[in-house]
Every structure is written in C-alpha cells, then in structure tokens.
Protein backbone atom coordinates (compact mmCIF):
# COMPACT_ATOMS: atom_id res chain seq x y z
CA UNK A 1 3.70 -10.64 24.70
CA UNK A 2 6.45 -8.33 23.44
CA UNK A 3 5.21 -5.08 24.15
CA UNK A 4 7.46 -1.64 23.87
CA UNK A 5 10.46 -1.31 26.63
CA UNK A 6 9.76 2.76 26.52
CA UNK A 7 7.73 4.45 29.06
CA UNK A 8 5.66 6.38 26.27
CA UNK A 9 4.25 3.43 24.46
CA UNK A 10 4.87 0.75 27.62
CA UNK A 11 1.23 1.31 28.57
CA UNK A 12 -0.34 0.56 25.37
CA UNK A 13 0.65 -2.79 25.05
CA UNK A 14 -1.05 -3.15 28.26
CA UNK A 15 -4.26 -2.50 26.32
CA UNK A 16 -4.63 -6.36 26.54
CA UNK A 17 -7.12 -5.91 29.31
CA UNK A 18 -9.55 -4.84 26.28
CA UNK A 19 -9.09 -8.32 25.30
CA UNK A 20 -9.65 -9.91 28.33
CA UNK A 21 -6.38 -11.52 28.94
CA UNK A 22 -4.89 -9.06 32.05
CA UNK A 23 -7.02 -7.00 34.34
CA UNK A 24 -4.95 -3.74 35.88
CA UNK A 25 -6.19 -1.66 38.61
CA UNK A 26 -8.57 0.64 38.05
CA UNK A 27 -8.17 3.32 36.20
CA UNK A 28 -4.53 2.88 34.86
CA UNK A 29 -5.67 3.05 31.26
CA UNK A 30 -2.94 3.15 28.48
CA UNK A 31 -0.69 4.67 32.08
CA UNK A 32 -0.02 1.46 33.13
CA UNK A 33 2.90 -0.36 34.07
CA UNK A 34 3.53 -4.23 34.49
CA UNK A 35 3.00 -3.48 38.18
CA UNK A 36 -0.14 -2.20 37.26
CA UNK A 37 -1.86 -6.11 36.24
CA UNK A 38 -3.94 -7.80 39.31
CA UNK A 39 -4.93 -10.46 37.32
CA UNK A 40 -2.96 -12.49 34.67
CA UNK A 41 -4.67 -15.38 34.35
CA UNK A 42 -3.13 -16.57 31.33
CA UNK A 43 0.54 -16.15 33.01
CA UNK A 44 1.17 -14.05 30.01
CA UNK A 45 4.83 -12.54 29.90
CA UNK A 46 5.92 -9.20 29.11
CA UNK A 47 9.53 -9.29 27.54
CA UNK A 48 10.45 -5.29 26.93
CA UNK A 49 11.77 -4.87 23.28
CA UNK A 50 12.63 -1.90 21.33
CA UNK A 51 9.92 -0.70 19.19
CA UNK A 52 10.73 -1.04 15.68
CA UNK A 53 12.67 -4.37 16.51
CA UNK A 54 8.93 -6.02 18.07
CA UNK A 55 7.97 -7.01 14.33
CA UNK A 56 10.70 -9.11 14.11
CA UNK A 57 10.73 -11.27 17.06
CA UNK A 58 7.04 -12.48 16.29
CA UNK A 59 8.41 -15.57 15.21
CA UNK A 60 9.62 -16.14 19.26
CA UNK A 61 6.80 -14.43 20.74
CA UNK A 62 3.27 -15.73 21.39
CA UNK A 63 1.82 -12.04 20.47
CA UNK A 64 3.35 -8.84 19.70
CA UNK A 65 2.66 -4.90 20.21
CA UNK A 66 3.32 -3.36 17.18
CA UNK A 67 2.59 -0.44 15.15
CA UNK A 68 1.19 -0.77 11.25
CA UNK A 69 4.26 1.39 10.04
CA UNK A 70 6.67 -1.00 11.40
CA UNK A 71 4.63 -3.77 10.46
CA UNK A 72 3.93 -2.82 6.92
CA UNK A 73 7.63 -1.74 6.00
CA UNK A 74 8.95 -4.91 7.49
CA UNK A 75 6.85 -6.69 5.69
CA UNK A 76 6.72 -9.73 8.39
CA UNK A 77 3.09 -10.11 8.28
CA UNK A 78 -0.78 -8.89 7.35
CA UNK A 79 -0.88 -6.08 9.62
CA UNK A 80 -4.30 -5.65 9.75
CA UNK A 81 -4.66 -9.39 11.36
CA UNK A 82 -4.59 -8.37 14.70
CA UNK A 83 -5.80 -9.65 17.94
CA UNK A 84 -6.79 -5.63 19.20
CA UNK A 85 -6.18 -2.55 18.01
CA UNK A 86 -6.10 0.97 19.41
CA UNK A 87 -8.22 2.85 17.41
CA UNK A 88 -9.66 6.33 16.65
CA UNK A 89 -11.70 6.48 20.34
CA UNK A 90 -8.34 6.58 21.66
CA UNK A 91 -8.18 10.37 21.14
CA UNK A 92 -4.53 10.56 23.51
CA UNK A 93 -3.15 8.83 20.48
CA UNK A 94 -4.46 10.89 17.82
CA UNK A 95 -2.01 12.80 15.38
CA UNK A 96 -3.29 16.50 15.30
CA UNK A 97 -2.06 19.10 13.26
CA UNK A 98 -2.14 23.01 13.70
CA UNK A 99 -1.42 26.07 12.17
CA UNK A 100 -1.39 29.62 12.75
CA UNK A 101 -4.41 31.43 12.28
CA UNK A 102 -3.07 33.37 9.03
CA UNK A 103 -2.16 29.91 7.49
CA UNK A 104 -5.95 28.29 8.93
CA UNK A 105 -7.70 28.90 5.43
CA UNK A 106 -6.12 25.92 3.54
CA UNK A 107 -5.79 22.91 6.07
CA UNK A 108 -6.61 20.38 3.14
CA UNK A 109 -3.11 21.43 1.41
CA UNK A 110 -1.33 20.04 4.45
CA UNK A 111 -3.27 16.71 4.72
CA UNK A 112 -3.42 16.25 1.52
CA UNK A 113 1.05 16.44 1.36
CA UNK A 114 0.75 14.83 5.02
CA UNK A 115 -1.23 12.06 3.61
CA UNK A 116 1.16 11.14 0.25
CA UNK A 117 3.90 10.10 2.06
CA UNK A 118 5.97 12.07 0.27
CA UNK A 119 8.71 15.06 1.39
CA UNK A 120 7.23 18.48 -0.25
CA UNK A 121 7.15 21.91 0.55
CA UNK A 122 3.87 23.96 0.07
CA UNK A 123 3.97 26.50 -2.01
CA UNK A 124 3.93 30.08 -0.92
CA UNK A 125 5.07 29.11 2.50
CA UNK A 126 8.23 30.24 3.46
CA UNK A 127 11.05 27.68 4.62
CA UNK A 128 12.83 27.73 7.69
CA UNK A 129 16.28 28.96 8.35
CA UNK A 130 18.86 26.26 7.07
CA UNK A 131 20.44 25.81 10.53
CA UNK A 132 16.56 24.80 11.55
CA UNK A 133 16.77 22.10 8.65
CA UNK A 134 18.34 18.88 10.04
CA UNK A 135 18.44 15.91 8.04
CA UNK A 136 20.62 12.54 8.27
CA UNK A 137 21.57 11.47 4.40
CA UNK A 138 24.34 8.99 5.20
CA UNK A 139 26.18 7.35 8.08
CA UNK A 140 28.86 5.43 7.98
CA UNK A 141 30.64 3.35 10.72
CA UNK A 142 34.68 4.51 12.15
C-alpha cells in the first residue's frame, strides 16, 4: 500500500487498522509509524511515495492512500470507490476557519467563496500589503 513518505500524513495511511488489515500498538492512532504495526497479517508493504504522485502509481500498487483532490484532478479513478476513508469523526483533520471578532458577523460570505473554488476577494475587506501577496504565475526551466 502506497501510503504518503511525509511525516504529517505518514500516519494516516496507517488508518488501515480500521480495516482490519494491520494492528499497531495501542494508542498510536493516525501518530503512527511503520514501526508502529504488531500485526501484518496480510504481509502488506508500505512503499513511501510523494503525495500528489500516489494517484498515479495505482496501476503498480495493490492499494493506495490518497486524497479526493488529487484523485479527482488526476482523473485516474472514481474517487469515492474506496476501501476506507477518514471522515468527519476525525476532527484532527478537519479544515477550520477563523476570523477576528469584528469580521465574526458574516462567516457564510467566507464559506460560501471558500466553497466555489474560485480566487475572490470579499468585498469591504481590506487586502494585504503587496509584499504579503505571493503568487507563482509561470516557471520556466534554465
């Protein structure tokens, strides 16, 4: 099973124990390491592969960690035919979003421009100094 070769996500393809196939030591949760599993009954192996790149080697590998985002711009297959997924009880995982209090009365603005995918600017809310504005619009090799 390719799962992610950084130590952030590393753990969470470990989350195979919810599906039976590993067993770590107690208490490890999504912590975990590959030195974590006491029981691999399956033999399964853990090749380490960068995370955006795991979509595409599913072809090679028996199963996969992956994230829908990758999944769905790579187009590679039906991301929502999964074998487990982490999923809104995971609350470490969850995306949060604050504000300062004299911005707190309109939280459905930001969702609502979080949630169309697209680059905006609310209105009435002042924008950052330029040298705070980094963005990459073309790179070429040398």
């Amino acid at each position: 099973m390719a799962i992610a070769n950084d130590p952030v996500n590393h753990g969470r393809g470990l989350l195979l124990e919810r599906a039976g196939l590993i067993t770590q030591r107690e208490g490890v949760g999504y912590l975990g390491t590959l030195d974590d599993i006491i029981a691999n009954p399956k033999d399964v192996q853990f090749p380490k592969v960068e995370g955006p790149q795991r979509v595409r080697i599913t072809g090679d590998v028996d199963l996969a960690q992956g994230y829908p985002h990758f999944i769905v711009a790579a187009g590679t297959f039906d991301p929502t035919s999964g074998l487990i997924y982490s999923g809104i009880e995971d609350l470490q995982f969850n995306v949060g979003f604050v504000t300062r209090a004299d911005r707190a009365d309109n939280p459905e603005q930001f969702v609502e421009i979080f949630q169309s995918g697209q680059p905006a600017w609310p209105a009435g809310w002042p924008r950052p100094p330029t040298s705070a504005v980094c963005a990459v619009t073309h790179v070429t090799s040398q």
